[in-house]
C-alpha atoms as a PDB file:
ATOM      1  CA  UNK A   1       1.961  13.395 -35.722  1.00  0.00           C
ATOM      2  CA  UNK A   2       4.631  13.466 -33.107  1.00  0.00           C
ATOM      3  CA  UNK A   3       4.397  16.868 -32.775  1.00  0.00           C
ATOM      4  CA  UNK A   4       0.918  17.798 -32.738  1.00  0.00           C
ATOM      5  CA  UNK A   5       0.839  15.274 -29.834  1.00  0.00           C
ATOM      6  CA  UNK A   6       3.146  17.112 -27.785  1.00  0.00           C
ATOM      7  CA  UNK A   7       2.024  20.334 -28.727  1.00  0.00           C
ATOM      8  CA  UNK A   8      -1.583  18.688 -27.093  1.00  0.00           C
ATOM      9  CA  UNK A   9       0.464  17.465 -23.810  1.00  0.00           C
ATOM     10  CA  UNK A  10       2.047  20.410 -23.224  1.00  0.00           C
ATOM     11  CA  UNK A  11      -1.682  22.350 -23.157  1.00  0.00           C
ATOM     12  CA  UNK A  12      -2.585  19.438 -21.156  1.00  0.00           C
ATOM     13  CA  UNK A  13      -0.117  20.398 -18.360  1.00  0.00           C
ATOM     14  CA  UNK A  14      -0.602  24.299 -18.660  1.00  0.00           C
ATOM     15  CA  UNK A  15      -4.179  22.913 -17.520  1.00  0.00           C
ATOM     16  CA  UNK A  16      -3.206  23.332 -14.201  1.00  0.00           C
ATOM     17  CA  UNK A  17      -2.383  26.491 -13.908  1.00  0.00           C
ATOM     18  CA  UNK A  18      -5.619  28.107 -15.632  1.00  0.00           C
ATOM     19  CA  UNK A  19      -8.756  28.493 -13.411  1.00  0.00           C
ATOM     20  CA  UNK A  20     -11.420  26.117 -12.667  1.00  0.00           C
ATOM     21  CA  UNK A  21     -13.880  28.113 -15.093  1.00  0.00           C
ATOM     22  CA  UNK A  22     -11.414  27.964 -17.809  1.00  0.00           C
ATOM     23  CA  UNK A  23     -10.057  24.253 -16.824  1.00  0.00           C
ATOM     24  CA  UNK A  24     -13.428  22.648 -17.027  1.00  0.00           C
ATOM     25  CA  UNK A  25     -14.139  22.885 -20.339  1.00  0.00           C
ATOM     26  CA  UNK A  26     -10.687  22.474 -21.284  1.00  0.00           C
ATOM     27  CA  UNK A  27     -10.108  18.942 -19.262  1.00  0.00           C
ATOM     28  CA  UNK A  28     -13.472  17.852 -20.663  1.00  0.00           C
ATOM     29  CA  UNK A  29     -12.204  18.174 -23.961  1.00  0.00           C
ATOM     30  CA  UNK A  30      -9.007  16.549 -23.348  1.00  0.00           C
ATOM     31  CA  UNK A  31     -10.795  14.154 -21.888  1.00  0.00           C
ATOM     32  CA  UNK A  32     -12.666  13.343 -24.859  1.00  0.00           C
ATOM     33  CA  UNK A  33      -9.205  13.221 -26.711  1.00  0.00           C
ATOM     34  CA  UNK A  34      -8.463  10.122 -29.256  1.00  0.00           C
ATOM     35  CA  UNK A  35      -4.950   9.946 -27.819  1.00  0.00           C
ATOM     36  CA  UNK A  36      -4.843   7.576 -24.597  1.00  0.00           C
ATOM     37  CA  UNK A  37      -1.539   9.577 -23.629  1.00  0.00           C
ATOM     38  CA  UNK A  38      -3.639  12.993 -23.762  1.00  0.00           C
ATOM     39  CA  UNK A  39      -6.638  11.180 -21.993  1.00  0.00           C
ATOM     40  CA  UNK A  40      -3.993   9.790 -19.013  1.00  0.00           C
ATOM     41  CA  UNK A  41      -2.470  13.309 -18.527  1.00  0.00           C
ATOM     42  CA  UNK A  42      -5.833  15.091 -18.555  1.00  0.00           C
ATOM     43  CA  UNK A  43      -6.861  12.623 -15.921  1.00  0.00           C
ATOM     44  CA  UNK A  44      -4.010  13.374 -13.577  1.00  0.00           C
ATOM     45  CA  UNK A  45      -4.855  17.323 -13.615  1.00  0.00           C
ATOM     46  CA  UNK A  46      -8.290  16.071 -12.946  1.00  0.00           C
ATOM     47  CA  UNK A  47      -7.348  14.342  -9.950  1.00  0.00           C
ATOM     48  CA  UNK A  48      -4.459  17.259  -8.723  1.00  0.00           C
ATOM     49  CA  UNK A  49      -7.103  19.782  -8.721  1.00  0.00           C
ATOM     50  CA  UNK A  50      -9.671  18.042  -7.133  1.00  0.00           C
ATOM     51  CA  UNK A  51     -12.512  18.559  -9.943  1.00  0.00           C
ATOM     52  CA  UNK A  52     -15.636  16.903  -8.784  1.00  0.00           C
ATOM     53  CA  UNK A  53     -17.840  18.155 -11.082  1.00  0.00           C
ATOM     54  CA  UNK A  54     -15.486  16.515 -14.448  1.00  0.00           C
ATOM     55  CA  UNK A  55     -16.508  12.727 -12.817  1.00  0.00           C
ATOM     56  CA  UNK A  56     -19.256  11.758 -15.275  1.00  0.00           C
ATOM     57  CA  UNK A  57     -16.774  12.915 -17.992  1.00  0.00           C
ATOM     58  CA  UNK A  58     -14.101  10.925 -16.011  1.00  0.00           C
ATOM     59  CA  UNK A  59     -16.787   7.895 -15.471  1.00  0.00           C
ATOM     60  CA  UNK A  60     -17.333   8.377 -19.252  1.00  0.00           C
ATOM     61  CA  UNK A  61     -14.123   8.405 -20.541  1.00  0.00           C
ATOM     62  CA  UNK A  62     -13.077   5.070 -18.386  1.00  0.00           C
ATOM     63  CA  UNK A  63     -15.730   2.886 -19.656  1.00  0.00           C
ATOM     64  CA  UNK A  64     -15.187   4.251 -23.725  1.00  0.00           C
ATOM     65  CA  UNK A  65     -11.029   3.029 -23.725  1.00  0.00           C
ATOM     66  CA  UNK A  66     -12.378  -0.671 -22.652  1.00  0.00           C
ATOM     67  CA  UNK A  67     -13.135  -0.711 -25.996  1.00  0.00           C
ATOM     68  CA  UNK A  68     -10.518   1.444 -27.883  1.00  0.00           C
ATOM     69  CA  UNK A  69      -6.600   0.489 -28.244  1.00  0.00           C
ATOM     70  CA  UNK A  70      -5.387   2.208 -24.873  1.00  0.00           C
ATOM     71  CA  UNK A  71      -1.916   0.797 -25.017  1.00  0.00           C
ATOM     72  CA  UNK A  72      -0.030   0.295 -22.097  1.00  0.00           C
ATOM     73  CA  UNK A  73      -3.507   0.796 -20.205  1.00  0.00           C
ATOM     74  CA  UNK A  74      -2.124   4.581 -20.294  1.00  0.00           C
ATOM     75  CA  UNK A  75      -5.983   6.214 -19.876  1.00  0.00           C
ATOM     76  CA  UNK A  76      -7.256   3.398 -18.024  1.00  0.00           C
ATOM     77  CA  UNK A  77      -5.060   3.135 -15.502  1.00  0.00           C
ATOM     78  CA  UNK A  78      -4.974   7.191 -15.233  1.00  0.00           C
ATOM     79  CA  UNK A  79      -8.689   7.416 -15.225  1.00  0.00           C
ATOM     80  CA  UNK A  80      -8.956   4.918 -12.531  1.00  0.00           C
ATOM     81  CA  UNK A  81      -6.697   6.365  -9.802  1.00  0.00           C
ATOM     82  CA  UNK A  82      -8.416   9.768 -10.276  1.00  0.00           C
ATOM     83  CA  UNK A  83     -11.731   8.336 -10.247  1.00  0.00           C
ATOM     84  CA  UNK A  84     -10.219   6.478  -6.838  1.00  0.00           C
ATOM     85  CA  UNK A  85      -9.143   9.879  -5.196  1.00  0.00           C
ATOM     86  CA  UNK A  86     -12.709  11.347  -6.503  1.00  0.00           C
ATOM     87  CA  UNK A  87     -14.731   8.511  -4.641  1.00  0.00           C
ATOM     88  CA  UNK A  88     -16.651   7.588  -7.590  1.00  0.00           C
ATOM     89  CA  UNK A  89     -18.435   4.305  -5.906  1.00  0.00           C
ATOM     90  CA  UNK A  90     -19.972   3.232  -9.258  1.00  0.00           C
ATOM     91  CA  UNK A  91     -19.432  -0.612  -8.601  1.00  0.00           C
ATOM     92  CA  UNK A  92     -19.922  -1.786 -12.298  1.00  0.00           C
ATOM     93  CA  UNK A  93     -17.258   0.383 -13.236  1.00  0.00           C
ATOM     94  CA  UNK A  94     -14.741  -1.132 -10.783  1.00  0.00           C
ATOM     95  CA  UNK A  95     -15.521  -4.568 -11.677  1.00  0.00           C
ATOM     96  CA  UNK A  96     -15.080  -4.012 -14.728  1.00  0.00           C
ATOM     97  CA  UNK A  97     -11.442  -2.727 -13.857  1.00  0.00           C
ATOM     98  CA  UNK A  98     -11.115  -5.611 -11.323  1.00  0.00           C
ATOM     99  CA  UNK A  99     -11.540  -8.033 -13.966  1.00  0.00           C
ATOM    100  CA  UNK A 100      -9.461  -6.537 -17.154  1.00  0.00           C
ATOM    101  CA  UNK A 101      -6.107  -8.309 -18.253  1.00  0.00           C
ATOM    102  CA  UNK A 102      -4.701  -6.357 -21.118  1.00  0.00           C
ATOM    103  CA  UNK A 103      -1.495  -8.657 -22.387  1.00  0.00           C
ATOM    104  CA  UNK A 104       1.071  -6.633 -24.799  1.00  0.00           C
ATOM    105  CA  UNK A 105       4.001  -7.634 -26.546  1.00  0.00           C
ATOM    106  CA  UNK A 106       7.692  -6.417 -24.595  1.00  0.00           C
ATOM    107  CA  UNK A 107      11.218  -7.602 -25.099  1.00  0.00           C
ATOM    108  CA  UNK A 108      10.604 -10.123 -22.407  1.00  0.00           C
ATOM    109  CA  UNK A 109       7.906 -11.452 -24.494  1.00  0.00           C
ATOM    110  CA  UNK A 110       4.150 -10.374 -23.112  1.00  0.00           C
ATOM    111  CA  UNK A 111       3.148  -8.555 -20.293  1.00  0.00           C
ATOM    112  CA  UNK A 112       0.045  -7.963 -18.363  1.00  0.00           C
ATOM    113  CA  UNK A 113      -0.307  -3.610 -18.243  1.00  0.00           C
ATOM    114  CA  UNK A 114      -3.814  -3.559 -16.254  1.00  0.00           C
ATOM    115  CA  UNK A 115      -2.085  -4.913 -13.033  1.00  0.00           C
ATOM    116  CA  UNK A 116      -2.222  -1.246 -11.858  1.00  0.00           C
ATOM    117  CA  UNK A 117      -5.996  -0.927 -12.672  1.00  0.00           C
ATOM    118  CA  UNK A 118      -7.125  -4.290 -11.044  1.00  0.00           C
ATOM    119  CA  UNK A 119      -5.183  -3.353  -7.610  1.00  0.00           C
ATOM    120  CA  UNK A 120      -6.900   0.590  -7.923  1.00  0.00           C
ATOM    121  CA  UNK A 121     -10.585  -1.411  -8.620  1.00  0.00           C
ATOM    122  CA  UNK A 122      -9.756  -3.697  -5.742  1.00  0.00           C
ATOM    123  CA  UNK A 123      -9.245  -1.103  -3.454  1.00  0.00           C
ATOM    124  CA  UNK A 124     -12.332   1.311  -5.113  1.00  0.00           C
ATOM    125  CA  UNK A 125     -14.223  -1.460  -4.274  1.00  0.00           C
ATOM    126  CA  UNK A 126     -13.733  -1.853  -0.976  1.00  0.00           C
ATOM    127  CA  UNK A 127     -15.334   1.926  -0.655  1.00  0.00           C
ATOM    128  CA  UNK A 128     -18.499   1.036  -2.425  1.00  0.00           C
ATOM    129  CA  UNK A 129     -20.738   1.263   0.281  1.00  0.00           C
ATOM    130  CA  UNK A 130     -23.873   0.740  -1.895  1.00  0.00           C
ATOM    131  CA  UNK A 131     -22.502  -3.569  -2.450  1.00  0.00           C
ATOM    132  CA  UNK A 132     -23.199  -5.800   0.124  1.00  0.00           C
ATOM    133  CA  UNK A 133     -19.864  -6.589   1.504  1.00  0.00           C
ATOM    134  CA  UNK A 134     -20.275 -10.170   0.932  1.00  0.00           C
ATOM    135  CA  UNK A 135     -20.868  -9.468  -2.486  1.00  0.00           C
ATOM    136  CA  UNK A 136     -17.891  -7.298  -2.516  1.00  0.00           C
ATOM    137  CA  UNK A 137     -15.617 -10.077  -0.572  1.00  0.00           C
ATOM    138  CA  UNK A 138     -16.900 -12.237  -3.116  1.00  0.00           C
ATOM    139  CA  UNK A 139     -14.757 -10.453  -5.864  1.00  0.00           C
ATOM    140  CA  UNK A 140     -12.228  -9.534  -3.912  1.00  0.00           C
ATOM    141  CA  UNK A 141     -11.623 -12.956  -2.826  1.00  0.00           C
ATOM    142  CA  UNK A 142     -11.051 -14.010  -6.816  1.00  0.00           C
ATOM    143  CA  UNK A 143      -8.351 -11.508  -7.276  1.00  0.00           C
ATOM    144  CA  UNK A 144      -6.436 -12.970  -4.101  1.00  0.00           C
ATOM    145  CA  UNK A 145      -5.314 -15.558  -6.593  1.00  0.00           C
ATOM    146  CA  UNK A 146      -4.607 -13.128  -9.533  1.00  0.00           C
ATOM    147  CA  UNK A 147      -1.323 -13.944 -11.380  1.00  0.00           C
ATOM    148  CA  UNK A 148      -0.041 -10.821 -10.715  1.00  0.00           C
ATOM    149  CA  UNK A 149       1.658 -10.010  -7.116  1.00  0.00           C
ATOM    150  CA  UNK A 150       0.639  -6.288  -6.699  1.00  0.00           C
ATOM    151  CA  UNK A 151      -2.530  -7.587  -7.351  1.00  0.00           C
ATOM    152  CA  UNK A 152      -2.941 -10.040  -4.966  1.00  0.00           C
ATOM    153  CA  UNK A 153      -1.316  -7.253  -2.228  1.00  0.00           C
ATOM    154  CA  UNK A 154      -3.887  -4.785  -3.270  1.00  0.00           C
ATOM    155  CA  UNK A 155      -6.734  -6.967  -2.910  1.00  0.00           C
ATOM    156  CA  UNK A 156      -5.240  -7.647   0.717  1.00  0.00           C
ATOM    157  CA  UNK A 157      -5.494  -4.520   1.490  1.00  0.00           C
ATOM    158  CA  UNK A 158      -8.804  -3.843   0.099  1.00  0.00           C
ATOM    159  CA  UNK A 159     -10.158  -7.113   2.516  1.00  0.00           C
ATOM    160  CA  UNK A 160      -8.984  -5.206   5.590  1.00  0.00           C
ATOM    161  CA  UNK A 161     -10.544  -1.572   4.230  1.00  0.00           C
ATOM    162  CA  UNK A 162     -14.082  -3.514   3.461  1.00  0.00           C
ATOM    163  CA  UNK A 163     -14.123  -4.048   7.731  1.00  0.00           C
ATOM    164  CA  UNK A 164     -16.165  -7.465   7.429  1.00  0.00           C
ATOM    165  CA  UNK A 165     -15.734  -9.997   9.752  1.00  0.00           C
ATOM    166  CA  UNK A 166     -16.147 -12.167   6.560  1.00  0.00           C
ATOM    167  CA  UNK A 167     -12.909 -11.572   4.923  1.00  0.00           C
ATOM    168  CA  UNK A 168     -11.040 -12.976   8.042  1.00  0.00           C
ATOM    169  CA  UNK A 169     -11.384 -16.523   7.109  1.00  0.00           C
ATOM    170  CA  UNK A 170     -10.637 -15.453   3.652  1.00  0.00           C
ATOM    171  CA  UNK A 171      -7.404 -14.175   4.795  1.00  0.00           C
ATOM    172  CA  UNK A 172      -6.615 -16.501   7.238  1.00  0.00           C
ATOM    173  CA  UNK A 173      -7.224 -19.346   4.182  1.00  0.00           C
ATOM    174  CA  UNK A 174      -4.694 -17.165   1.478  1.00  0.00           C
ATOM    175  CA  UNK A 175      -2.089 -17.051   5.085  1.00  0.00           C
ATOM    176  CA  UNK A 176      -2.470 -20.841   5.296  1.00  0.00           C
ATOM    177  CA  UNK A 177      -1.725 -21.396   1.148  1.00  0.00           C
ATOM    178  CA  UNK A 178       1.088 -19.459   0.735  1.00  0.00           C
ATOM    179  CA  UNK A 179       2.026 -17.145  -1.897  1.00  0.00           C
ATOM    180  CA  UNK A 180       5.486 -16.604  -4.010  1.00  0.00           C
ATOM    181  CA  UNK A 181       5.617 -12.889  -2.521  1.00  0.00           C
ATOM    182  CA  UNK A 182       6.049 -12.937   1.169  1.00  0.00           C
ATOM    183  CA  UNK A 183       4.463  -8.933   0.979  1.00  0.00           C
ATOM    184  CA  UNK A 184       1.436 -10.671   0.138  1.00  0.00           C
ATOM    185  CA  UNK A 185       1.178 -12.823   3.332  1.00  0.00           C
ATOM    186  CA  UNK A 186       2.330  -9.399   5.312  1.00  0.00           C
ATOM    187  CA  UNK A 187      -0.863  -7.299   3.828  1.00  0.00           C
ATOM    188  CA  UNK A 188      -3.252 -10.283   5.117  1.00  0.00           C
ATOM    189  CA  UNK A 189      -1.514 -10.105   8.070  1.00  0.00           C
ATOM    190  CA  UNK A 190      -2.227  -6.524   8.310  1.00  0.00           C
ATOM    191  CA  UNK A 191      -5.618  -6.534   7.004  1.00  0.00           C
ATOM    192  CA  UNK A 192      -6.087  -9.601   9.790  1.00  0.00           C
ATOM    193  CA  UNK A 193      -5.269  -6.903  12.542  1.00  0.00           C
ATOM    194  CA  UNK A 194      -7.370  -4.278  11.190  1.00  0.00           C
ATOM    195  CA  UNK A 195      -9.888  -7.243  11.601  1.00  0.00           C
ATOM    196  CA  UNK A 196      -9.220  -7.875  15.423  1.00  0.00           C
ATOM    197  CA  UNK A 197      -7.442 -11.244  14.722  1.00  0.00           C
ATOM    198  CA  UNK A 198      -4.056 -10.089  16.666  1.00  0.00           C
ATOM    199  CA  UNK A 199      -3.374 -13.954  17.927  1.00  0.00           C
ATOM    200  CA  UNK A 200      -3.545 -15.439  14.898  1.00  0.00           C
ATOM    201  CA  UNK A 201      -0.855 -12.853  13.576  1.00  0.00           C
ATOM    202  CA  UNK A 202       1.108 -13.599  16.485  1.00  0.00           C
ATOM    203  CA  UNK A 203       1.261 -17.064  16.381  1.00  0.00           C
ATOM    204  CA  UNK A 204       2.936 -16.454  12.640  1.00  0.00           C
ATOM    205  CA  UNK A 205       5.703 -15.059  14.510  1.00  0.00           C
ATOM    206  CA  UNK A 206       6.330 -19.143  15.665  1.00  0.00           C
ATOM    207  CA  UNK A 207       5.776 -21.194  12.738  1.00  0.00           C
ATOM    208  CA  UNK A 208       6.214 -21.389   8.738  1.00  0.00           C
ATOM    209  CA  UNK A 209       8.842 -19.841   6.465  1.00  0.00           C
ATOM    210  CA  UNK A 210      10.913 -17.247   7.880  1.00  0.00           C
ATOM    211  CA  UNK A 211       9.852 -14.610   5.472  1.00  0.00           C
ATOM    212  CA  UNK A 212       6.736 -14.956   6.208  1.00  0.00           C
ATOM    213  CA  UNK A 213       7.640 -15.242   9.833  1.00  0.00           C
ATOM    214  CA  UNK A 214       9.185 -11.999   9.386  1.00  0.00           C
ATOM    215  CA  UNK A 215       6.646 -10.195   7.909  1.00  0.00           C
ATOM    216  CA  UNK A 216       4.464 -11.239  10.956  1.00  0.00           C
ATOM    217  CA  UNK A 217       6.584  -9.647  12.893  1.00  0.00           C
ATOM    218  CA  UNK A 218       6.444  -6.415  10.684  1.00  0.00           C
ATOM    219  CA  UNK A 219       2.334  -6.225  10.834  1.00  0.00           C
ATOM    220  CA  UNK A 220       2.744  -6.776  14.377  1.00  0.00           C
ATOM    221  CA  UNK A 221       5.286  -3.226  15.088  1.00  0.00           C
ATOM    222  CA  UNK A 222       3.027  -1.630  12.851  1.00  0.00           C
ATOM    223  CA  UNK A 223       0.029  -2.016  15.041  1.00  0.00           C
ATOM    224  CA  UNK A 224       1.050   0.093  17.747  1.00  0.00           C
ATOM    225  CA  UNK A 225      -0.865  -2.357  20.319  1.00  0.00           C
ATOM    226  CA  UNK A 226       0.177  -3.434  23.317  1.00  0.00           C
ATOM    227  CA  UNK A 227      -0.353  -6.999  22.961  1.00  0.00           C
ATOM    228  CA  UNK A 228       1.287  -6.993  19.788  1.00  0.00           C
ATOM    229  CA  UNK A 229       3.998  -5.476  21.595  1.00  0.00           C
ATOM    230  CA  UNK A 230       4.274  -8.040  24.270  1.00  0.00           C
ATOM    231  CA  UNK A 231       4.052 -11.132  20.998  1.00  0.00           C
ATOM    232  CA  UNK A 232       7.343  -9.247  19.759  1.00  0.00           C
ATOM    233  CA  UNK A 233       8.901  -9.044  23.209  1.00  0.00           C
ATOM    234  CA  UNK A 234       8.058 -12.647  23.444  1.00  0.00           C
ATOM    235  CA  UNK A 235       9.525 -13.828  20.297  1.00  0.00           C
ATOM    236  CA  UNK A 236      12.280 -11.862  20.615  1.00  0.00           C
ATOM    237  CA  UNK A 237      12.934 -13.321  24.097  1.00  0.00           C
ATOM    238  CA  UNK A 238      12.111 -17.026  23.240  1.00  0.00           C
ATOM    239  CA  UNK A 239      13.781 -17.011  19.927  1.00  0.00           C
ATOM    240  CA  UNK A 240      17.503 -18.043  18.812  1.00  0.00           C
ATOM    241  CA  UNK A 241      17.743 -17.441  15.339  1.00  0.00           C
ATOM    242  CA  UNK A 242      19.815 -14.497  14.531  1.00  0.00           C
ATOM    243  CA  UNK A 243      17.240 -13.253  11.409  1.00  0.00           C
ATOM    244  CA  UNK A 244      14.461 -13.534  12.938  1.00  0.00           C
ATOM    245  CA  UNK A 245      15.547 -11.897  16.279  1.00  0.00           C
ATOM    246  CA  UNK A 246      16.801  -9.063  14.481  1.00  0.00           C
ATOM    247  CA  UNK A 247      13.318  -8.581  12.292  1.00  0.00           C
ATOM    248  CA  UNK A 248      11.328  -8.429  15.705  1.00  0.00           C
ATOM    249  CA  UNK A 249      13.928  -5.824  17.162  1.00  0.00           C
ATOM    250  CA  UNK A 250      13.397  -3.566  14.500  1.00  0.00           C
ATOM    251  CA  UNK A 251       9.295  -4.521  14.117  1.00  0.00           C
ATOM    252  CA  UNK A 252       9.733  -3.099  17.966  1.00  0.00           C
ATOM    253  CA  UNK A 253      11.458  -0.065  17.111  1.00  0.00           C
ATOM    254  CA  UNK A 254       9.354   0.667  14.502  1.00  0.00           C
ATOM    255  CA  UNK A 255       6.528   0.322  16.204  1.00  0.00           C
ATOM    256  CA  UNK A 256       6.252   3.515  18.182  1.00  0.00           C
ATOM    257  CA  UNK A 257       4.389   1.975  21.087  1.00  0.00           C
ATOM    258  CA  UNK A 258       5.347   3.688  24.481  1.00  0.00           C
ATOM    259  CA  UNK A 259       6.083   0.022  25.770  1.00  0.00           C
ATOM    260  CA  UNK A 260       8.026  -0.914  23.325  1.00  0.00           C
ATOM    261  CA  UNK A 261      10.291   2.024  23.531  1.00  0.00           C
ATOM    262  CA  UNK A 262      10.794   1.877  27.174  1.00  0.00           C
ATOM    263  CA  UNK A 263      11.562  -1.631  26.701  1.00  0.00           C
ATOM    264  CA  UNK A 264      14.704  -0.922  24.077  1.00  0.00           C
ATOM    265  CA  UNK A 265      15.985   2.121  25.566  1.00  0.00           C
ATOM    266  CA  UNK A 266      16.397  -0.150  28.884  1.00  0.00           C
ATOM    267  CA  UNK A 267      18.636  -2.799  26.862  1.00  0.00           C
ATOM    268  CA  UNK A 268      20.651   0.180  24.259  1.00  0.00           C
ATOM    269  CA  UNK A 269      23.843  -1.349  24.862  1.00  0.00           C
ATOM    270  CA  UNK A 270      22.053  -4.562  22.737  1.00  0.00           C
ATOM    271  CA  UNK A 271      23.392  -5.765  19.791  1.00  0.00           C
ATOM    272  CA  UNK A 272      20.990  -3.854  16.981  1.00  0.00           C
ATOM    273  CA  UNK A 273      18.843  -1.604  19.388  1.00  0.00           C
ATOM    274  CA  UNK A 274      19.876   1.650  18.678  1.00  0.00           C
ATOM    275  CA  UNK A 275      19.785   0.746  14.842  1.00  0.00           C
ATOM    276  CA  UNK A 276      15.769  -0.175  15.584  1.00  0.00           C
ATOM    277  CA  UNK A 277      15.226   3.051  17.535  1.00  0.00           C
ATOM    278  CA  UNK A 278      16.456   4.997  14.193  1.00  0.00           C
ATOM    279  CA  UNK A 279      12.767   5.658  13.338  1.00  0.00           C
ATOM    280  CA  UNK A 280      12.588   7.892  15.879  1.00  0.00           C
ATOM    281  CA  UNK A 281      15.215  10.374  14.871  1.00  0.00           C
ATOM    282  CA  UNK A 282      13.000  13.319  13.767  1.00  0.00           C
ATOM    283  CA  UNK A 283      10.507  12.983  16.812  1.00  0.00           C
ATOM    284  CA  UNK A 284      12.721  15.220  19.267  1.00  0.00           C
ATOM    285  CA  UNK A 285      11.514  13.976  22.431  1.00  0.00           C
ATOM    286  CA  UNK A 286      11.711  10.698  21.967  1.00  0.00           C
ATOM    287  CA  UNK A 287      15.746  11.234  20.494  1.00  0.00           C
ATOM    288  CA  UNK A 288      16.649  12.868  23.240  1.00  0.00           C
ATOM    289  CA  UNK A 289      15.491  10.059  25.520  1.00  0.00           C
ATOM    290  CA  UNK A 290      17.537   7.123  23.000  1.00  0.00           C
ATOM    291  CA  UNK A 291      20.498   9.621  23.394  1.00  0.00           C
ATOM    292  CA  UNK A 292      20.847  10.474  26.980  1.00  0.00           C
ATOM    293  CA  UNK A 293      20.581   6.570  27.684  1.00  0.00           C
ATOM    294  CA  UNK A 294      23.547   6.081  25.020  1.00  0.00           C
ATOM    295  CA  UNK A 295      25.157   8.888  26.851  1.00  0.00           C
ATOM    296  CA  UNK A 296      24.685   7.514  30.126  1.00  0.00           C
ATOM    297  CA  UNK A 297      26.642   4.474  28.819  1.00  0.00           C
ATOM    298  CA  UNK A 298      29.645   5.892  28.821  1.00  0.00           C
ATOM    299  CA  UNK A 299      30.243   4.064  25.468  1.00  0.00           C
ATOM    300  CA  UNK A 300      32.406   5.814  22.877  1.00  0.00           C
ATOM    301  CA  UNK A 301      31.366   3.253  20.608  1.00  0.00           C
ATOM    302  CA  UNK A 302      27.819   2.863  20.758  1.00  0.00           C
ATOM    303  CA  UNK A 303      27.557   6.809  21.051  1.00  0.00           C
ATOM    304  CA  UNK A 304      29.469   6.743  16.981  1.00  0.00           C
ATOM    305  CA  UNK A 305      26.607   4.194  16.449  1.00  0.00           C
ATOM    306  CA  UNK A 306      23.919   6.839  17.660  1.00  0.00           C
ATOM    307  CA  UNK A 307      25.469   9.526  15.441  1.00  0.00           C
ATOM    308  CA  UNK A 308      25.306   7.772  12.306  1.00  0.00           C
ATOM    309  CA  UNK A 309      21.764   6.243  12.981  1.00  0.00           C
ATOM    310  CA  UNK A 310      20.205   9.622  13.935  1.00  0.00           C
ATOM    311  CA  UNK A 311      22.106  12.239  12.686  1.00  0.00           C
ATOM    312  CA  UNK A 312      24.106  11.354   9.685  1.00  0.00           C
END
């Protein structure tokens, strides 16, 4: 049995190499397969080769292992992310997804296996533009509490992609109670951006847990904005914990706001800066600029410190 299967996965994977005329009728088969493994590899050559025209069969497929024994969510959780990079906006599909919990027995005792389809419904979700999106916040805001961290990230995310002015008190109320992964917390906060709330991000930087403090500061760099820039120069000014200082240096460097980067190469001989800058190593411009102010320091020191940060 072992056999014929891999004999089957192996066709699977020449797939991709045929051409679309002989694919199609190939992938629909495999599609149509018994064998979840065959089903999840026929989906990914699906999604590699960009085959519109297989998402009924894809649509299809999806809905029939709901009710089959698709261990390890193998098919499922393939179908999904190619029906994802497809745009297939059917919404009854994706809350179905958005809803499954499929526990199986491990060594560790049991384990949830849909957590990858619930985060890739969240997000499909988010691109249904046929749902209200209250309605779609409405769901969305359920799987903020989901057991399962990636989840709960996911579903962050997907807030931030729905662009409703709605989901900001639904993120600012998940900020406000916390949850056990501090990524979490940092994909409201970015979502919260995308969403225009920049002050309340900032004032994260001030108050609460450090991690979560610190993954303010994180959504902040990765905004590129000059406000969030001058919340980071702030903190990092005003603040006297060594952590947390160091977090908002390298949110700074990271950040790739023309500010910001005139701001650090002014203070390189800093404790940490050139370390922060190291983003920038492969856009040339920008090196040369961190490396003729390191030169112009006459440091022998912190010029060894620019050589292992941007060339080693």
């Amino acid at each position: 049995m072992a056999g014929k299967i891999e004999q089957k996965l192996d066709w699977v994977r020449g797939l991709r190499e045929l051409s679309q005329e002989e694919a199609v009728p190939a992938l629909r088969k495999a599609l149509g397969d018994k064998n979840n493994l065959v089903v999840s590899k026929a989906a990914a050559v699906v999604e590699l080769r960009g085959l519109h025209g297989l998402v009924p069969d894809l649509c299809a497929a999806f809905s029939r292992w709901f009710g089959e024994g698709d261990g390890q969510c193998w098919a499922k959780n393939a179908l999904a992310k190619a029906m994802l990079a497809l745009e297939v906006s059917d919404s009854d599909l994706w809350k179905r997804g958005l809803r499954h919990v499929q526990m199986e027995g491990s060594y560790g005792g049991l384990i949830d296996v849909a957590v990858a389809l619930r985060a890739t419904s969240a997000i499909a979700l988010a691109t249904c533009t046929r749902m209200p999106p209250i309605a779609v916040l409405n769901l969305l805001a359920e799987r903020l509490m989901d057991t399962e961290a990636g989840v709960r990230l996911e579903t962050a995310r997907a807030i931030g992609m729905l662009n409703a002015p709605e989901g900001e008190p639904v993120l600012r109320l998940k900020v406000f109670g916390g949850d056990d992964d501090p990524r979490v917390i940092g994909a409201c906060f970015d979502s919260l951006i995308s969403l225009r709330a920049l002050d309340f991000v900032a004032a994260r930087l001030w108050e609460g847990d450090e991690d979560v403090r610190m993954e303010a500061a994180a959504a902040l760099g990765g905004s590129r904005d000059d406000a969030s820039f001058a919340s980071l120069k702030g903190c990092y000014e005003g603040c006297a914990e060594r952590r947390m200082r160091k977090a908002v240096l390298l949110a700074m460097g990271a950040s790739r706001n023309e500010a910001a980067l005139t701001y650090l190469i002014g203070m390189i001989e800093a404790t940490g800066v050139i370390e922060a800058l190291a983003p920038n190593r492969y856009h040339d411009e920008t090196r040369r600029r961190i490396e003729e102010a390191v030169v112009a320091t006459r440091s022998e020191a912190l010029l060894r410190v620019f050589r292992k940060e941007f060339e080693e």
